[in-house]
Protein backbone atom coordinates (compact mmCIF):
# COMPACT_ATOMS: atom_id res chain seq x y z
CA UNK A 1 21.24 -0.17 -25.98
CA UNK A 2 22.55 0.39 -22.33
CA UNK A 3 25.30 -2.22 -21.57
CA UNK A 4 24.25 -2.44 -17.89
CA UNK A 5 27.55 0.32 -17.13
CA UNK A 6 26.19 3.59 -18.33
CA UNK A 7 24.24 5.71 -15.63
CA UNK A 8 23.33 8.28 -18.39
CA UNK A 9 19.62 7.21 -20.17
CA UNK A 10 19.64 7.08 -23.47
CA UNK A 11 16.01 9.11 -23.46
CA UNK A 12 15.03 12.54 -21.85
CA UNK A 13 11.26 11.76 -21.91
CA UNK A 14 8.37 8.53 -22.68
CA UNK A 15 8.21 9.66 -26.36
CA UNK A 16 12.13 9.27 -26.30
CA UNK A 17 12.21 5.88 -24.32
CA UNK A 18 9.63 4.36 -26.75
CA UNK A 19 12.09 4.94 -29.37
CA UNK A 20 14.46 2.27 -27.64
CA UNK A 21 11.72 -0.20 -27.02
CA UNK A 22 12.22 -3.22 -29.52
CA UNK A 23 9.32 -3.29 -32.02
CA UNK A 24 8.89 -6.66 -30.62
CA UNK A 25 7.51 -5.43 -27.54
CA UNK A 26 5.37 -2.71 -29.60
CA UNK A 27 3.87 -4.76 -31.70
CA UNK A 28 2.52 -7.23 -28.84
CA UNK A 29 -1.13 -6.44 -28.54
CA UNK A 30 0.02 -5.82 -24.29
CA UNK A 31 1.51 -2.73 -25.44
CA UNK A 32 -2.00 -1.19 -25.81
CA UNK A 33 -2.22 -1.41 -22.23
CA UNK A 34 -1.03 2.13 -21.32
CA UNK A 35 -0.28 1.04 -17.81
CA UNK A 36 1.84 -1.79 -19.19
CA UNK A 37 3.87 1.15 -21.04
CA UNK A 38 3.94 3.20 -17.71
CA UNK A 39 5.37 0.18 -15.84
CA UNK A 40 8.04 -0.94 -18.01
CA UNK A 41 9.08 2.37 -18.39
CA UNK A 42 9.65 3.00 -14.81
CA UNK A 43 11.59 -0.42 -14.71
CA UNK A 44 14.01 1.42 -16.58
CA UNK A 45 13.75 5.21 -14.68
CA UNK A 46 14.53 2.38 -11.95
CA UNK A 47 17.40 0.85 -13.34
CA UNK A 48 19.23 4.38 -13.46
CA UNK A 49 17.89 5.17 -9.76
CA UNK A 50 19.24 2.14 -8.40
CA UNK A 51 23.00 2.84 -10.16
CA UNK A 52 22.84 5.69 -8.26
CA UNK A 53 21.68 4.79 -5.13
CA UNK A 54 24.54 1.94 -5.39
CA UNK A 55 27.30 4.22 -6.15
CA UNK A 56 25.95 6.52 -2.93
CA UNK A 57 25.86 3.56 -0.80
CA UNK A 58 27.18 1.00 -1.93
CA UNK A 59 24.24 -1.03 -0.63
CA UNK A 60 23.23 -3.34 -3.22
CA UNK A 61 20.98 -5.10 -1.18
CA UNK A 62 18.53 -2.17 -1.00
CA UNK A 63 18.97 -1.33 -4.93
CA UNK A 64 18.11 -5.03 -5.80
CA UNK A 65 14.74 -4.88 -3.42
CA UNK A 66 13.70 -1.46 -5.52
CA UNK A 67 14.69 -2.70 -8.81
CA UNK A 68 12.54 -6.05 -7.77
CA UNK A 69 9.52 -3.91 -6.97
CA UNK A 70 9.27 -2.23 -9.89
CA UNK A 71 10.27 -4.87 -12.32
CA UNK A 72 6.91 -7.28 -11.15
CA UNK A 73 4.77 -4.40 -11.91
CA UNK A 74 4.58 -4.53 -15.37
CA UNK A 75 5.49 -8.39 -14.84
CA UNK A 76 2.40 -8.58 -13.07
CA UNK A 77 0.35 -6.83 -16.02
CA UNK A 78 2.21 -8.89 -18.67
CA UNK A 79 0.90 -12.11 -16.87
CA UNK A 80 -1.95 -10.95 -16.32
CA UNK A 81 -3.02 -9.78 -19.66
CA UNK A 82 -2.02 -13.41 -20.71
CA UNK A 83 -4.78 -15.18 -18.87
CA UNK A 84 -8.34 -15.88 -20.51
CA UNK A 85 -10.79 -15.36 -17.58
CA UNK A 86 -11.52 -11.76 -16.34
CA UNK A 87 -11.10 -13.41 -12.60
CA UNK A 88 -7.44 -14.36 -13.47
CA UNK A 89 -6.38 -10.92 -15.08
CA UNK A 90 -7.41 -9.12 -12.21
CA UNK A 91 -6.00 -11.24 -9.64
CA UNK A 92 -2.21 -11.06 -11.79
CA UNK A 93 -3.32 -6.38 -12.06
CA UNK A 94 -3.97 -6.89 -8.09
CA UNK A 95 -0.38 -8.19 -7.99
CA UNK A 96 0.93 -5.20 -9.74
CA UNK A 97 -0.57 -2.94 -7.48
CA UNK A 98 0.49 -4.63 -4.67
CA UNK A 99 4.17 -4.17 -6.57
CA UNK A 100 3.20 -0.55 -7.55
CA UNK A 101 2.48 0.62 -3.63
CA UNK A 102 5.34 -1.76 -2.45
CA UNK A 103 7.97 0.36 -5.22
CA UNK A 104 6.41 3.31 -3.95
CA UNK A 105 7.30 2.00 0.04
CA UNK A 106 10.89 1.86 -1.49
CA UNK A 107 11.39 4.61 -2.87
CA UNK A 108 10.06 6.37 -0.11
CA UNK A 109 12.48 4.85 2.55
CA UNK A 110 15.29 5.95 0.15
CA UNK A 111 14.34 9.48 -0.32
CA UNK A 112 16.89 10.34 2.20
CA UNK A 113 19.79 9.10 -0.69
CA UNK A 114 17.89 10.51 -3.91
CA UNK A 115 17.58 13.96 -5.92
CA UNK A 116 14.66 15.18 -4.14
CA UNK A 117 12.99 16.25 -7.51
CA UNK A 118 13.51 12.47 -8.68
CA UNK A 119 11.72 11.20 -5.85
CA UNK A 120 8.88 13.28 -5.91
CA UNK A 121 8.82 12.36 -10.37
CA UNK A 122 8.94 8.65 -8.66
CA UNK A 123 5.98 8.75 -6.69
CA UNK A 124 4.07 10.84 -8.63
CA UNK A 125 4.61 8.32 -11.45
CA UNK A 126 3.99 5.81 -9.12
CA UNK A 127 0.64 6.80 -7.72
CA UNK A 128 -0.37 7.50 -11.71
CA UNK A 129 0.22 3.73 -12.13
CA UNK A 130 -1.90 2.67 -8.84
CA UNK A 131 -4.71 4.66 -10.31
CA UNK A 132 -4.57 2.97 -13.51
CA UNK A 133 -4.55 0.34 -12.09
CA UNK A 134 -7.36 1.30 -9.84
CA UNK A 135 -8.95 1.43 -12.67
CA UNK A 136 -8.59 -1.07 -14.71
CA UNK A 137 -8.96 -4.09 -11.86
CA UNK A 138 -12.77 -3.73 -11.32
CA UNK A 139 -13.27 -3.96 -15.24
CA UNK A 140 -11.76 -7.49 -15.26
CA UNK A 141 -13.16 -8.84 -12.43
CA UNK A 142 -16.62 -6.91 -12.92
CA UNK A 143 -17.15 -5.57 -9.27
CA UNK A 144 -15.46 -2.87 -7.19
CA UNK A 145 -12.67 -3.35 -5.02
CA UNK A 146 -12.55 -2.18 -1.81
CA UNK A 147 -11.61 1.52 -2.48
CA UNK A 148 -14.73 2.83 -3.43
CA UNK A 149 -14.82 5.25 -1.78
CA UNK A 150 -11.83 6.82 -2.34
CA UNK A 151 -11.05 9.46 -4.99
CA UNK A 152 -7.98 9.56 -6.98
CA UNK A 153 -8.83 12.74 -8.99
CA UNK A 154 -10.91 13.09 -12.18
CA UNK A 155 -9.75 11.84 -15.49
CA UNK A 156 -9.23 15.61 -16.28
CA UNK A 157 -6.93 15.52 -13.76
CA UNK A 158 -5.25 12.42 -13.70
CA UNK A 159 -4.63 13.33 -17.71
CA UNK A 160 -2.74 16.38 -16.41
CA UNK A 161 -0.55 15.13 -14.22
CA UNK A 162 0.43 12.17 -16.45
CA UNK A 163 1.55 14.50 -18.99
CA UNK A 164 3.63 16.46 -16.63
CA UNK A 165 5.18 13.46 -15.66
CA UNK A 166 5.92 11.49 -19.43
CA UNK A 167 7.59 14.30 -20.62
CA UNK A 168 9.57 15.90 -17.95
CA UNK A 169 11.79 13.24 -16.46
CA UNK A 170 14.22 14.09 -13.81
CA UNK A 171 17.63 11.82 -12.92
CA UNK A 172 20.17 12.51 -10.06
């Protein structure tokens, strides 16, 4: 494992990074939860960004409020899974989207600082986890939210860009 010093990942793609995940984690019944998988993964595309960003700018205030984003997003769905009611489990996956679009906020104001083709994988990635998430909120608490009326692409297409982004993963 990464001793906190290395800026180099230790995977190139998802199927790589689940490699390093403790069987621990995979054998948690969470880890069916693709959007769990997609969140904690990002938690660690994070970790890398925000050595970067540090080393750039020596600013490790802004670092730390990215790295905090992202980390309560699958935080958020680990909770959340935890609790019994539907009502509870989609109040904890409204948390992580409020996380998810708050990371995304981030990583937007530091574009300026970051390999443009890493912040465009970042939000991509990050809007794939909003829609997820999206998605999976109104089947726990068993009503829509308040996007209805919104599309965020068919699953068609939504499958198409996820794969673009699991297996091609760029860092600075």
């Amino acid at each position: 494992m990464d001793d906190g010093k290395n800026s180099i990942p230790e995977f190139s793609s998802f199927e790589e990074w689940i490699s390093v995940v403790p069987t621990e984690i995979k054998e948690d019944a969470l880890w069916k939860v693709k959007v769990y998988q997609y969140a904690l993964f990002l938690g660690d595309l994070c970790w890398y960004d925000v050595q970067k960003l540090i080393e750039k700018t020596n600013n490790y205030s802004l670092g730390d409020q990215l790295y905090r984003a992202t980390g309560s997003i699958s935080a958020n769905i680990a909770e959340g899974y935890s609790k019994s009611s539907g009502r509870d489990q989609a109040r904890f996956y409204e948390y992580a989207l409020g996380s998810a679009r708050e990371s995304r906020d981030w990583y937007f104001k530091v574009r300026h600082i970051m390999d443009k083709e890493v912040y465009k994988h970042r939000n991509k990635f990050l809007t794939m986890i909003i829609k997820y998430l999206l998605k999976l909120i109104p089947k726990q608490r068993l009503s829509e939210i308040g996007e209805v009326n919104i599309s965020y692409g068919t699953d068609v297409e939504i499958k198409s860009i996820e794969n673009r982004l699991i297996n091609h993963i760029p860092f600075s």
